[in-house]
PDB file of N, CA and C in Angstrom:
ATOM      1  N   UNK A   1     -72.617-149.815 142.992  1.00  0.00           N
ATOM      2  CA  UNK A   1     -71.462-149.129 143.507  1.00  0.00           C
ATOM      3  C   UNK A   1     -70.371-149.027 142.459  1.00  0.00           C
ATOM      4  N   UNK A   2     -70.112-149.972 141.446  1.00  0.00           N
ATOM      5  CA  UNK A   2     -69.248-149.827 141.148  1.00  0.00           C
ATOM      6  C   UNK A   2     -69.320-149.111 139.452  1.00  0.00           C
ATOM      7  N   UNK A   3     -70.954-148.887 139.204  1.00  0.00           N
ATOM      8  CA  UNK A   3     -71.190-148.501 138.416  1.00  0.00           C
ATOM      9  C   UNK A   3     -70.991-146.570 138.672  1.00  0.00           C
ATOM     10  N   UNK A   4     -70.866-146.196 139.918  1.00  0.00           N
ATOM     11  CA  UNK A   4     -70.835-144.837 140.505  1.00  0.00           C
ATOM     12  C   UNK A   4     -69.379-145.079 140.493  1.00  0.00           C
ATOM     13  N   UNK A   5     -68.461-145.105 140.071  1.00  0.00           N
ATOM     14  CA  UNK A   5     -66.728-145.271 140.033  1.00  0.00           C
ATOM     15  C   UNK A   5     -67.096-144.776 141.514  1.00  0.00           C
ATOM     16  N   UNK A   6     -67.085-145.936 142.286  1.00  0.00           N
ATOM     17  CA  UNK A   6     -66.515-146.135 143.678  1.00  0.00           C
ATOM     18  C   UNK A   6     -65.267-146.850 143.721  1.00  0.00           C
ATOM     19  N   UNK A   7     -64.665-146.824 144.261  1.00  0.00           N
ATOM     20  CA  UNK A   7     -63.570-147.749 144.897  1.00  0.00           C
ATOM     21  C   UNK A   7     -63.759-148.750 144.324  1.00  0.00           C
ATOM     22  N   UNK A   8     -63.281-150.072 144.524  1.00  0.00           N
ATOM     23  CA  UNK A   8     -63.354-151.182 144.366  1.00  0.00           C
ATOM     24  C   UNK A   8     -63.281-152.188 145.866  1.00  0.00           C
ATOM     25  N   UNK A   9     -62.439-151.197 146.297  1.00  0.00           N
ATOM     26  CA  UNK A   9     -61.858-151.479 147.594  1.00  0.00           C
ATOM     27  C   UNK A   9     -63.391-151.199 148.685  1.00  0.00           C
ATOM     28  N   UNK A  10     -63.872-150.591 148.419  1.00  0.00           N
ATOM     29  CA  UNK A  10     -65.110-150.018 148.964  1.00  0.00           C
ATOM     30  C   UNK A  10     -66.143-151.293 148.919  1.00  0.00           C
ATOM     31  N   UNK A  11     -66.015-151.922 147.536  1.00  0.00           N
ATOM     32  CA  UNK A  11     -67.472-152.677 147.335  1.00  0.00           C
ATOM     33  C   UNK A  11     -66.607-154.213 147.943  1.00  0.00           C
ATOM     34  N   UNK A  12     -65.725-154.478 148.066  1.00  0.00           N
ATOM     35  CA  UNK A  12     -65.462-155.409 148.399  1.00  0.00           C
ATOM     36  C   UNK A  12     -65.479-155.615 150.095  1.00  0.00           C
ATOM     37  N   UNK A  13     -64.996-154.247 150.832  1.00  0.00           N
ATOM     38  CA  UNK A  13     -65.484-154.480 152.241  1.00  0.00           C
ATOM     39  C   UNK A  13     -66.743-154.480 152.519  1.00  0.00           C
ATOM     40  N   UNK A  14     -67.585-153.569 152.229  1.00  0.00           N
ATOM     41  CA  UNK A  14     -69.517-154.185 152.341  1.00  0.00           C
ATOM     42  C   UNK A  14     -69.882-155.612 152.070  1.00  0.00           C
ATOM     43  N   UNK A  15     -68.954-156.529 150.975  1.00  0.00           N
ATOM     44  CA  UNK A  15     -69.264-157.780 150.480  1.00  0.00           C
ATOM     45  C   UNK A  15     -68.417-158.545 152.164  1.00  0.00           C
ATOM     46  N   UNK A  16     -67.561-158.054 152.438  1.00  0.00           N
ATOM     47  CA  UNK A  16     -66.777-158.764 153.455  1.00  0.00           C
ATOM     48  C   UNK A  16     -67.532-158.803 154.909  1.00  0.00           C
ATOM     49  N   UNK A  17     -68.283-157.511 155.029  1.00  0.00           N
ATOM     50  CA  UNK A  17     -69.171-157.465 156.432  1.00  0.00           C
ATOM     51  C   UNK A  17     -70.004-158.027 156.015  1.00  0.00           C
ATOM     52  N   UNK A  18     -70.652-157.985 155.170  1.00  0.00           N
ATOM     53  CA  UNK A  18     -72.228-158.796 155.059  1.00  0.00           C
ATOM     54  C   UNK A  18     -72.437-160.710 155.170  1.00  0.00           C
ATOM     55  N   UNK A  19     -70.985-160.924 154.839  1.00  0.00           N
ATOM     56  CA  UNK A  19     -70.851-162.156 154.557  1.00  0.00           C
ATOM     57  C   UNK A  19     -71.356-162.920 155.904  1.00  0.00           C
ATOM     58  N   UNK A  20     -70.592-162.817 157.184  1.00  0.00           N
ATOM     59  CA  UNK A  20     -70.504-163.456 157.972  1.00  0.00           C
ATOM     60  C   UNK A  20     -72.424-163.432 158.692  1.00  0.00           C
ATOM     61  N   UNK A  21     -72.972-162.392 158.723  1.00  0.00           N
ATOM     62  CA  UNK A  21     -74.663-162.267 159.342  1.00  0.00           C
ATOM     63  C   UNK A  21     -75.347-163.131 158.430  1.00  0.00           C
ATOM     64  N   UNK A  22     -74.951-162.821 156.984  1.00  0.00           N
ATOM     65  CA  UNK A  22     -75.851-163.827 155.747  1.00  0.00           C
ATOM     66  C   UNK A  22     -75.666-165.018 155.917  1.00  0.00           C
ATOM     67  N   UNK A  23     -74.225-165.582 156.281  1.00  0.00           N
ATOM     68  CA  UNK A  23     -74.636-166.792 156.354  1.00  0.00           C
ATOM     69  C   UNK A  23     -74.810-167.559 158.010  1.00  0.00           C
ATOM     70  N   UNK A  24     -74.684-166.827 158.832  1.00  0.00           N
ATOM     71  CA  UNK A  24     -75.745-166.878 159.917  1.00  0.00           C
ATOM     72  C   UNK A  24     -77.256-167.041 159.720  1.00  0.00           C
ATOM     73  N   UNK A  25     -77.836-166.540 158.989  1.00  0.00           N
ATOM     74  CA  UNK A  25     -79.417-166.314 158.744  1.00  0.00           C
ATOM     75  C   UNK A  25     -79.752-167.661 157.704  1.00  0.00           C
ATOM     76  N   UNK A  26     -78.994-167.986 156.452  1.00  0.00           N
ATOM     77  CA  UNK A  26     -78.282-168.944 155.756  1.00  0.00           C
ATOM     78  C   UNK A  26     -78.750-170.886 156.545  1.00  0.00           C
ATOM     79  N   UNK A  27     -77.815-170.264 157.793  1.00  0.00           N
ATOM     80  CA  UNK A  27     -77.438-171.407 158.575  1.00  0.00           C
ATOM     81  C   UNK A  27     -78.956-172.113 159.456  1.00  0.00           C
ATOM     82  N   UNK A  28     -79.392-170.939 159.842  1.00  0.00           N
ATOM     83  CA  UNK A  28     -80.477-170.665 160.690  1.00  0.00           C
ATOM     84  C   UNK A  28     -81.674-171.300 159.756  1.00  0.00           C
ATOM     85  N   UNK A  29     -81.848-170.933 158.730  1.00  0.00           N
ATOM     86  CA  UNK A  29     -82.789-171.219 158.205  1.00  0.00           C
ATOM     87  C   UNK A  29     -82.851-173.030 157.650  1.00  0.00           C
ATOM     88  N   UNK A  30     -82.017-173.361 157.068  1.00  0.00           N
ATOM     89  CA  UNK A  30     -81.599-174.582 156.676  1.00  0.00           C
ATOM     90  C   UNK A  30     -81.580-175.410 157.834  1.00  0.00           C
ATOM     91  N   UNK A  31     -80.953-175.474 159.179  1.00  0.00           N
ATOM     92  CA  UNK A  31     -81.359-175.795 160.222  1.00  0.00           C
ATOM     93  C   UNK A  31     -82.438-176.370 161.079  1.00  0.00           C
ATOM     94  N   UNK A  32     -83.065-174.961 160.873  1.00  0.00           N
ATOM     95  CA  UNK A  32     -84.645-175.346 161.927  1.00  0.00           C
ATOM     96  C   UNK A  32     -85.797-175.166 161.252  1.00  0.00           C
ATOM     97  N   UNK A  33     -85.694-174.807 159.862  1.00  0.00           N
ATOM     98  CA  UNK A  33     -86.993-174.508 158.825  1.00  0.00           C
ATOM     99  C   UNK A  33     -87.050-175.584 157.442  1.00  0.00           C
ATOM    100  N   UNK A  34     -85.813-176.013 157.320  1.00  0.00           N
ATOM    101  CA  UNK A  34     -86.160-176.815 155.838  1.00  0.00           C
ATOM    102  C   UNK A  34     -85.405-178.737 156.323  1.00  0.00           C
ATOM    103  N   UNK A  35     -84.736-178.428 156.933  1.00  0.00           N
ATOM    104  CA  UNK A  35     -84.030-180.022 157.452  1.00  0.00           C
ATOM    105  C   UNK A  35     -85.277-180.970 158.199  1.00  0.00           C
ATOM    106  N   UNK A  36     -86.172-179.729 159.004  1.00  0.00           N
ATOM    107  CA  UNK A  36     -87.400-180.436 159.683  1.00  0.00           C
ATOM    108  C   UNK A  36     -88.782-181.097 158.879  1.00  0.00           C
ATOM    109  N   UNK A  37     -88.827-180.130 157.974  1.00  0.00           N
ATOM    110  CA  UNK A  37     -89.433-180.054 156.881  1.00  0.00           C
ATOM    111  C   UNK A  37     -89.511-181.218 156.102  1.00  0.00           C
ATOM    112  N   UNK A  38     -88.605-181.168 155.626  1.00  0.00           N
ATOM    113  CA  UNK A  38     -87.800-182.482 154.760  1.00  0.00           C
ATOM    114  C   UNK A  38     -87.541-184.090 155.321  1.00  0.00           C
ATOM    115  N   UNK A  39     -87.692-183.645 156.832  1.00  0.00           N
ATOM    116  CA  UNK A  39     -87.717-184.927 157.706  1.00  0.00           C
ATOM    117  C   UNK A  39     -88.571-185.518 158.029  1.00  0.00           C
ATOM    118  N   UNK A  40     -89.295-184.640 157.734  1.00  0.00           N
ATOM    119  CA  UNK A  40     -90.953-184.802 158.318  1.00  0.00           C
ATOM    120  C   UNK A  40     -91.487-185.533 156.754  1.00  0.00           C
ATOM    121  N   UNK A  41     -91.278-184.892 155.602  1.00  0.00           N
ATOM    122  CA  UNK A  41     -91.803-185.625 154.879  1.00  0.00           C
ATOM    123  C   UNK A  41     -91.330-186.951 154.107  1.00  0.00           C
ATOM    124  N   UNK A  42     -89.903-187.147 154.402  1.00  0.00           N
ATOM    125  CA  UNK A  42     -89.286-188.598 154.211  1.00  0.00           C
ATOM    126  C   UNK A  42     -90.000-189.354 155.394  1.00  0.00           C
ATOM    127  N   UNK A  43     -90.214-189.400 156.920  1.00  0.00           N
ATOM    128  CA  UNK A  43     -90.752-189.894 157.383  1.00  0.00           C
ATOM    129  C   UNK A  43     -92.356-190.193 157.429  1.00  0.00           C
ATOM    130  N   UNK A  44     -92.738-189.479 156.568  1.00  0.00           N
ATOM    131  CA  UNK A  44     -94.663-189.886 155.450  1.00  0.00           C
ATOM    132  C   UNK A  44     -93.863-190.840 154.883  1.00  0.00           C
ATOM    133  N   UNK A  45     -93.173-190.590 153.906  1.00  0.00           N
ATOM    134  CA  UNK A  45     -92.905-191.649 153.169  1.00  0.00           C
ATOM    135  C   UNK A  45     -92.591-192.795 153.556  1.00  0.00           C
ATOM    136  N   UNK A  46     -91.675-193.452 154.431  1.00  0.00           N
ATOM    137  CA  UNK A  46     -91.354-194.456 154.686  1.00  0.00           C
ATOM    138  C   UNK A  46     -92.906-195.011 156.005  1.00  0.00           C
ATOM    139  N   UNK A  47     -93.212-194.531 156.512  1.00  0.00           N
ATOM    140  CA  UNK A  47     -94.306-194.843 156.938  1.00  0.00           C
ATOM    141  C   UNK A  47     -95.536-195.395 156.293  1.00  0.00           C
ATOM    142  N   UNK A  48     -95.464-194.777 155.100  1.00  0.00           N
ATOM    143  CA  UNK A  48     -96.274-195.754 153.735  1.00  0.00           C
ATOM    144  C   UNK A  48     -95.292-196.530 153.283  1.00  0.00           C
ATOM    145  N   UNK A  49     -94.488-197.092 153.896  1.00  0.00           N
ATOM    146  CA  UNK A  49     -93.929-197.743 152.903  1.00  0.00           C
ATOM    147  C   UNK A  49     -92.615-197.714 151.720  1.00  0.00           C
ATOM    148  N   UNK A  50     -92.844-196.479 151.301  1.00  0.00           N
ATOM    149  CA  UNK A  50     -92.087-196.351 150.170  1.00  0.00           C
ATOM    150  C   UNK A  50     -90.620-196.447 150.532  1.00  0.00           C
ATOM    151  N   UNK A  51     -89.587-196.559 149.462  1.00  0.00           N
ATOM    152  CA  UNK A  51     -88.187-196.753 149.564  1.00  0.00           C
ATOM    153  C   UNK A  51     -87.789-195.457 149.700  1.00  0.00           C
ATOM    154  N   UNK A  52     -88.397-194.278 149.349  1.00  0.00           N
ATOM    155  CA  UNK A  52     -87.977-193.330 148.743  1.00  0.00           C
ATOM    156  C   UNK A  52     -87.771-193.034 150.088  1.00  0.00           C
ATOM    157  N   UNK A  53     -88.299-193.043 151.197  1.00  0.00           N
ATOM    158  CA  UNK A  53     -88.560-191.831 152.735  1.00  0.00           C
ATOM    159  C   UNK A  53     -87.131-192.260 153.287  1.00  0.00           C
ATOM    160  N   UNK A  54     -86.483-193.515 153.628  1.00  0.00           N
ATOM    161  CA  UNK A  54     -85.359-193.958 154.206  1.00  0.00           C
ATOM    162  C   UNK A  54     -84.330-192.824 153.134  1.00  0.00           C
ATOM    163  N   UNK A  55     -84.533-193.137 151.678  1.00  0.00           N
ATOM    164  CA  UNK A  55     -83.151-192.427 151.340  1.00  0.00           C
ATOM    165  C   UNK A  55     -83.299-191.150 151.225  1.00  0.00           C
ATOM    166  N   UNK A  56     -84.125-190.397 151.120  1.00  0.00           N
ATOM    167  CA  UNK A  56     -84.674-189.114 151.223  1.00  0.00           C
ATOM    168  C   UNK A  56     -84.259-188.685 152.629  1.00  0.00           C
ATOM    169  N   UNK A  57     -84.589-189.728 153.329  1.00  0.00           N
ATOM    170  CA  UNK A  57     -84.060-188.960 155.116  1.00  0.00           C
ATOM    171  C   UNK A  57     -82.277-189.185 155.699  1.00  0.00           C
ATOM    172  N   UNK A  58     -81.861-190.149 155.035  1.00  0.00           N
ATOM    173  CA  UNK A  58     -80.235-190.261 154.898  1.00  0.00           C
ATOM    174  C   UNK A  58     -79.938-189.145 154.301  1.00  0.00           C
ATOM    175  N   UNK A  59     -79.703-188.992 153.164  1.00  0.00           N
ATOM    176  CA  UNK A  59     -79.916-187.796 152.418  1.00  0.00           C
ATOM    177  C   UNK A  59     -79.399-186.346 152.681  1.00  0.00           C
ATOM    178  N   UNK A  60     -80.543-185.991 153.339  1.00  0.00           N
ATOM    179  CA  UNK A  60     -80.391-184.559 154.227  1.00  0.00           C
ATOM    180  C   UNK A  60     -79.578-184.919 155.404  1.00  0.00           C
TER     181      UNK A  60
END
């Protein structure tokens, strides 16, 4: 956009709407796809044993 001498004013409201859905989707994902993930595999770990699964699961 801003290489097409648009506005400036232009590329900064598209950056301003997009913000708030992105980090909805952002939120969503980190949430219920990688926190579970990550919980799941600190809890392998400390189930063998290791030190690493307790601080790995504090952690997140």
């Amino acid at each position: 956009m801003l290489e097409n001498d648009r506005p400036t004013e232009e590329t900064r409201n598209i950056k301003m709407a997009l913000m708030g859905p992105l980090a909805g989707i952002g939120d969503s994902l980190s949430q219920f796809c990688l926190a579970p993930l990550f919980s799941t595999i600190a809890a392998s770990f400390a189930k063998d044993g290791l030190i690493i699964g307790p601080i790995l699961f504090s952690w997140l």
